[in-house]
N, C-alpha and C. Protein backbone atom coordinates (compact mmCIF):
# COMPACT_ATOMS: atom_id res chain seq x y z
N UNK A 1 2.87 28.17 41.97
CA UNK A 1 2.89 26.80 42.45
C UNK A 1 3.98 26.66 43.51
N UNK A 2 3.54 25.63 44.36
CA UNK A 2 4.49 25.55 45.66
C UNK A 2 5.11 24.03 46.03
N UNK A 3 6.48 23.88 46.26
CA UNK A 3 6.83 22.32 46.75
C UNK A 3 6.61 22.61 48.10
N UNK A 4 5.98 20.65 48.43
CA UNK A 4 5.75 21.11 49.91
C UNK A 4 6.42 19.57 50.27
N UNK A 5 6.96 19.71 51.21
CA UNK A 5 8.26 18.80 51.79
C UNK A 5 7.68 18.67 53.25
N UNK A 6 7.82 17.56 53.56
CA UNK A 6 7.46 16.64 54.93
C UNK A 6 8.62 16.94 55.67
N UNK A 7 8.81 17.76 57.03
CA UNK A 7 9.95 18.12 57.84
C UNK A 7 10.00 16.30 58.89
N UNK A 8 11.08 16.03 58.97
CA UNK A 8 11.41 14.65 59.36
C UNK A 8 11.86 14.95 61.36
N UNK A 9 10.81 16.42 61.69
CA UNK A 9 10.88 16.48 62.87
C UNK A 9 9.24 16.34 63.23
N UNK A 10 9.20 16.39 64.43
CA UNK A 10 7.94 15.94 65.20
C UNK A 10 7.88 17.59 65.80
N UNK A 11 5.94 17.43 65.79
CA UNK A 11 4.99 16.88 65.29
C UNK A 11 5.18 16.90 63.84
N UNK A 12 4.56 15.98 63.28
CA UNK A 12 4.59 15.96 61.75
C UNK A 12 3.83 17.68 61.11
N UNK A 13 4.77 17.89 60.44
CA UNK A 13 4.16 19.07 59.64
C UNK A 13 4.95 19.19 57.96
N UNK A 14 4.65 20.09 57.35
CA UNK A 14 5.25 20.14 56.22
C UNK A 14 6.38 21.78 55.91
N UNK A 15 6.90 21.69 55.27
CA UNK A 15 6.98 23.40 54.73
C UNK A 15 7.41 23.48 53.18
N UNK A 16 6.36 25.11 52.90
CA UNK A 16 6.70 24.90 51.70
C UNK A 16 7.88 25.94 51.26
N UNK A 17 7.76 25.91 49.75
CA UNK A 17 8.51 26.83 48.58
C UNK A 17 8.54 27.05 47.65
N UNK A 18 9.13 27.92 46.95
CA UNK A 18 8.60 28.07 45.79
C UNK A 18 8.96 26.79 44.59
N UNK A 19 8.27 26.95 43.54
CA UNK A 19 8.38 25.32 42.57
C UNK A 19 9.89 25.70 41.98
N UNK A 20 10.58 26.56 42.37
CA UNK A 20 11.80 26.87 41.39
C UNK A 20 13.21 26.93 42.61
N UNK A 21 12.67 26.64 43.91
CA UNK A 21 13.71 26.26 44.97
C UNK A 21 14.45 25.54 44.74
N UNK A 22 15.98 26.21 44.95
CA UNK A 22 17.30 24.38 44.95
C UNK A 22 17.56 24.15 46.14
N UNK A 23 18.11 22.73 45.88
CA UNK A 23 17.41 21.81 47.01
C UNK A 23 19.29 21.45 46.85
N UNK A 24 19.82 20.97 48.26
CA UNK A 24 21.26 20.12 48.11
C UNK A 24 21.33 19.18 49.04
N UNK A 25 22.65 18.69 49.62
CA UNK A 25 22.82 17.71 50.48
C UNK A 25 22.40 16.49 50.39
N UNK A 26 23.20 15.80 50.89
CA UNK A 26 23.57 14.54 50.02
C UNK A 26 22.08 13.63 49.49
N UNK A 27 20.85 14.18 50.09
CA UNK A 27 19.53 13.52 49.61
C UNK A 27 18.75 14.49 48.49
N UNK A 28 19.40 15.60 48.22
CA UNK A 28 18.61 16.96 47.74
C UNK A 28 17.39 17.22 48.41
N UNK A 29 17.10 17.27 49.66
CA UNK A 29 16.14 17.94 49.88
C UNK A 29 16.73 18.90 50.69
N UNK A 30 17.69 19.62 51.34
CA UNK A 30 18.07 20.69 51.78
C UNK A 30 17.46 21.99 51.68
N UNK A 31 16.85 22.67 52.00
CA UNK A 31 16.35 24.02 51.10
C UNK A 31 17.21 25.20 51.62
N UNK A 32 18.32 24.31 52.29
CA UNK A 32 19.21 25.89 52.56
C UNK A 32 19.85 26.13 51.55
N UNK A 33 20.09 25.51 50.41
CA UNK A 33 21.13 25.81 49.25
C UNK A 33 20.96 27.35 48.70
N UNK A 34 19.39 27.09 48.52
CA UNK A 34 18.62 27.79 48.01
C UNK A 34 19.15 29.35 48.26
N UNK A 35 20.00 30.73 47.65
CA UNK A 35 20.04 31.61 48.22
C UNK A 35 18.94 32.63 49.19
N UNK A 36 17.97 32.03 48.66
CA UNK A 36 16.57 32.96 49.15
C UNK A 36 16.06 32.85 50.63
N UNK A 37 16.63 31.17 51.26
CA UNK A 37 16.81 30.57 52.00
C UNK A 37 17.61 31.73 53.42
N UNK A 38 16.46 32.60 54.48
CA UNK A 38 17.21 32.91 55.18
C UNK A 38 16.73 32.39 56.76
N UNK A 39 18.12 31.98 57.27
CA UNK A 39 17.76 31.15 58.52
C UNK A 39 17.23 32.21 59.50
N UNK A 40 16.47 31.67 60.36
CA UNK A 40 16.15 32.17 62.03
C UNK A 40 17.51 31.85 62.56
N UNK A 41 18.03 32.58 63.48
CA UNK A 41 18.56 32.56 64.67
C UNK A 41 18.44 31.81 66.05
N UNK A 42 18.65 30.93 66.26
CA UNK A 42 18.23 30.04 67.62
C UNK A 42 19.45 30.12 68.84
N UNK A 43 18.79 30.30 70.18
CA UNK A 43 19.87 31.23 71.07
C UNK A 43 19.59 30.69 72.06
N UNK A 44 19.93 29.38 72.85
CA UNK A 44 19.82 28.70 74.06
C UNK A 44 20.30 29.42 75.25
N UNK A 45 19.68 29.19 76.13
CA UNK A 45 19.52 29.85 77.76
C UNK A 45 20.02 28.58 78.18
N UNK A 46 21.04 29.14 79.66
CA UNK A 46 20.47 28.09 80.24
C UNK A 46 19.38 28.54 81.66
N UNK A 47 19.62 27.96 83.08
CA UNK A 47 18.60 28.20 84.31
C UNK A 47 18.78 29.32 84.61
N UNK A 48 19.93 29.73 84.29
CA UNK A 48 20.32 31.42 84.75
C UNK A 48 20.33 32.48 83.73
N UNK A 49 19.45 32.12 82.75
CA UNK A 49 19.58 32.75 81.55
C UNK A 49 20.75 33.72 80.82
N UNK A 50 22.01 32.64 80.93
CA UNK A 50 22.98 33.12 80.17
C UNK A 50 23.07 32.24 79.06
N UNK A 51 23.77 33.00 77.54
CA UNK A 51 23.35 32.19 76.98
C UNK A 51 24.89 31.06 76.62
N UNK A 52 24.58 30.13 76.21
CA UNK A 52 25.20 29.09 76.21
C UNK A 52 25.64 28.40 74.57
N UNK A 53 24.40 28.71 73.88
CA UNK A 53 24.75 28.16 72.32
C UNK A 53 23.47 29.10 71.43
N UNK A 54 24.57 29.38 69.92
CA UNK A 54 23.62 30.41 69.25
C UNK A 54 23.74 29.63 67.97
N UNK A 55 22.81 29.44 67.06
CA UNK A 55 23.30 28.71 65.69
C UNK A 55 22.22 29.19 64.72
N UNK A 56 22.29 28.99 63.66
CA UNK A 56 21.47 29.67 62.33
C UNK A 56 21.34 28.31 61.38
N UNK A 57 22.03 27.23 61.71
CA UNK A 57 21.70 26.05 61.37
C UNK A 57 20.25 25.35 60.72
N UNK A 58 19.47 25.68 61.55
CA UNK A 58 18.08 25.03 61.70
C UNK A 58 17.39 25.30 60.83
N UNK A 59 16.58 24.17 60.29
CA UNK A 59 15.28 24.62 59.19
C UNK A 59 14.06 25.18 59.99
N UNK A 60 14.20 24.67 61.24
CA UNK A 60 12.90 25.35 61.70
C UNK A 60 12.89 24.93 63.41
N UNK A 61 11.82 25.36 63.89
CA UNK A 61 11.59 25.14 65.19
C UNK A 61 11.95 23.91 65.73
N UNK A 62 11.75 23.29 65.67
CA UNK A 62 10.83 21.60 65.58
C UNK A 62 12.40 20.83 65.62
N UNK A 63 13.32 21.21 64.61
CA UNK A 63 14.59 20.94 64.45
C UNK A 63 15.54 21.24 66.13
N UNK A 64 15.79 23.05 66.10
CA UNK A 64 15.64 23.52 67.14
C UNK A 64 15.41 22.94 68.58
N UNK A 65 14.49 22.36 68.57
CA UNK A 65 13.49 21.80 69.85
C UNK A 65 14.54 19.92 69.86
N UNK A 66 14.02 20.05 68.94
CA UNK A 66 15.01 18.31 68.77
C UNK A 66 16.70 18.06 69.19
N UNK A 67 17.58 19.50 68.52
CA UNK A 67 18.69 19.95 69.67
C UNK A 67 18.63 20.22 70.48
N UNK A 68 18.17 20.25 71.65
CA UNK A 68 18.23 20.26 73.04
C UNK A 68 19.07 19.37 73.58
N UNK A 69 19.06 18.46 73.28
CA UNK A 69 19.82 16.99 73.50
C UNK A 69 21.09 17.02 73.30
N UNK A 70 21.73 17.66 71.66
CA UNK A 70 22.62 17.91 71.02
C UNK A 70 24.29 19.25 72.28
N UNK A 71 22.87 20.00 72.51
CA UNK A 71 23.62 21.28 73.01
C UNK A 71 23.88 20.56 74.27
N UNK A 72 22.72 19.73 75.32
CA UNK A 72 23.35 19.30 76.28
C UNK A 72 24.31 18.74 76.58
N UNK A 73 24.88 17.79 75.60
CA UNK A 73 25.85 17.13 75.42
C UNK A 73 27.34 17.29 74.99
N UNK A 74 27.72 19.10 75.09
CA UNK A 74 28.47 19.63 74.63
C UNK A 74 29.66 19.66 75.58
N UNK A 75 29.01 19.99 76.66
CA UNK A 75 29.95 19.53 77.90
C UNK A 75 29.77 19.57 79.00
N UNK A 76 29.93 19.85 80.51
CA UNK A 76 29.12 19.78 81.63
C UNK A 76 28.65 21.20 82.37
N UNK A 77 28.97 22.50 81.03
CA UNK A 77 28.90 23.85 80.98
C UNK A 77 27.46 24.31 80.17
N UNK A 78 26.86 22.92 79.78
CA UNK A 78 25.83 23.01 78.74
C UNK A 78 24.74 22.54 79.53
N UNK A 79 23.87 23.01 80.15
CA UNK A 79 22.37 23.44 80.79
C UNK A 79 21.74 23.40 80.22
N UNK A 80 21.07 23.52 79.15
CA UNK A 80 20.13 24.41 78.45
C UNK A 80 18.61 24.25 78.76
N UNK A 81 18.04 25.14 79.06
CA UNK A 81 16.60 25.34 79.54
C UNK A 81 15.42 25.83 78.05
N UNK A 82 16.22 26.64 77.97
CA UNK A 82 15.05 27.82 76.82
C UNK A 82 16.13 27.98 75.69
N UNK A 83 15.00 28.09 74.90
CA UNK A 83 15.30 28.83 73.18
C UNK A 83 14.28 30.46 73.18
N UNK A 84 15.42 31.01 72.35
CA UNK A 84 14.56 31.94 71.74
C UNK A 84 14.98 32.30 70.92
N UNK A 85 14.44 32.74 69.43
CA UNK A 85 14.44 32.60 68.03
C UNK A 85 14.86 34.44 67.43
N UNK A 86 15.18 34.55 67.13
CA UNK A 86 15.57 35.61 66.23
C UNK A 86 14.92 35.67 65.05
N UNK A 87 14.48 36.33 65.20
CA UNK A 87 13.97 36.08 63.16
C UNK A 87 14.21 37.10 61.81
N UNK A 88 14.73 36.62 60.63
CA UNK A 88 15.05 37.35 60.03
C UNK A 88 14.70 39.48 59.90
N UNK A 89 13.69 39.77 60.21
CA UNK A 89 12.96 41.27 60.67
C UNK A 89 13.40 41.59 62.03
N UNK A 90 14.49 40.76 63.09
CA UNK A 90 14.95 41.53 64.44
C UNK A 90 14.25 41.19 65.01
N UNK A 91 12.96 40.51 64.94
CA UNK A 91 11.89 40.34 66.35
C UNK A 91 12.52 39.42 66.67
N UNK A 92 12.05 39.00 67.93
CA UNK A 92 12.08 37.40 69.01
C UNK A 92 10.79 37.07 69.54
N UNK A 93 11.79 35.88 69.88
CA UNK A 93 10.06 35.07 70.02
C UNK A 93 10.90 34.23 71.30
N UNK A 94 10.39 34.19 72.65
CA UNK A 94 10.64 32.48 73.45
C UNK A 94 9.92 31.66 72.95
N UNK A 95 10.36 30.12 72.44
CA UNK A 95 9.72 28.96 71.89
C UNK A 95 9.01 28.87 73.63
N UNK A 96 8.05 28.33 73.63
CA UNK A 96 7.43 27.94 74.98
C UNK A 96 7.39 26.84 75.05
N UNK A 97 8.74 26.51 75.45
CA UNK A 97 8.84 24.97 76.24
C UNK A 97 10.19 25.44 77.08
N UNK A 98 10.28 24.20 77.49
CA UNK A 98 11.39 23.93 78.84
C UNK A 98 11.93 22.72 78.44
N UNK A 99 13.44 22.49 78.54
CA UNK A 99 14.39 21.35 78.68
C UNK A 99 14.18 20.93 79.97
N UNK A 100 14.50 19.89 80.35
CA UNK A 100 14.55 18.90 81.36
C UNK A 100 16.10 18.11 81.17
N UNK A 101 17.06 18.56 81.72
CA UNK A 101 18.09 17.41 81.00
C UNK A 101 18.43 15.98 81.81
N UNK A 102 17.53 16.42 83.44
CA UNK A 102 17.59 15.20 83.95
C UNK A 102 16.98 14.04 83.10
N UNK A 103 15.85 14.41 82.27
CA UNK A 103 15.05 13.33 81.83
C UNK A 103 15.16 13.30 80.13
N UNK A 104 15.85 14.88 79.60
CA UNK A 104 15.61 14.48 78.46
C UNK A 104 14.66 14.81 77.75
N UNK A 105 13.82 15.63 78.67
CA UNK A 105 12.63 15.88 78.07
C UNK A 105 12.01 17.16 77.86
N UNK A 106 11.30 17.37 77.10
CA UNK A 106 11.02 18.82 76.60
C UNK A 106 9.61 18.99 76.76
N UNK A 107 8.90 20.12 77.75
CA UNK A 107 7.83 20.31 78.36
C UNK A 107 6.99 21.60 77.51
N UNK A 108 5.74 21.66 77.29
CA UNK A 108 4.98 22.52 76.72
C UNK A 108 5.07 23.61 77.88
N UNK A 109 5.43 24.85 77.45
CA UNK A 109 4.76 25.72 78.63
C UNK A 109 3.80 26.71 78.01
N UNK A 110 3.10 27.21 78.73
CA UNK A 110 1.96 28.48 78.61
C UNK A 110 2.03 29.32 78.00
């Protein structure tokens, strides 16, 4: 059997776990408590693809994608264009989108 939890990022999706996952933070739904719980790696670029901010923070993409905003605002050394993900097995992945920080906005790419 599996808990399945509504991620409070956009697009709406869910993720699950197992029915015996601990949950913390100050609402208990956290599932990083959980030791089993191992993060992706998220590794911002900026236009010149150096990188700029690395964090293990994130529950997931979507989260990730929603800091863009966060990292821009770090200081006037903070660009950020691209993510790309690390994942627990060493692979990577580029998320395929693009920051915009003139606008704020985060573009689908190909």
């Amino acid at each position: 059997m599996t808990l399945v939890q509504a991620c409070p990022y956009e697009p709406p999706h869910v993720h699950e776990y197992p029915d015996d996952w601990q949950f913390g933070g100050p609402s208990g739904t956290d599932p990083r408590l959980d030791p089993r719980f191992i993060p992706n790696v998220y590794i911002y670029f900026d236009s010149q693809l150096k990188v700029i901010h690395i964090t293990s923070a994130y529950i997931c993409h979507d989260e990730a994608i929603d800091n863009f905003t966060a990292v821009a605002g770090y200081g006037p050394g903070y660009n950020p264009k691209w993510i790309q993900v690390k994942y627990p097995d060493k692979s990577t992945e580029t998320l395929k989108v693009i920051y915009h920080p003139e606008t704020d906005e985060v573009e689908e790419t190909a």
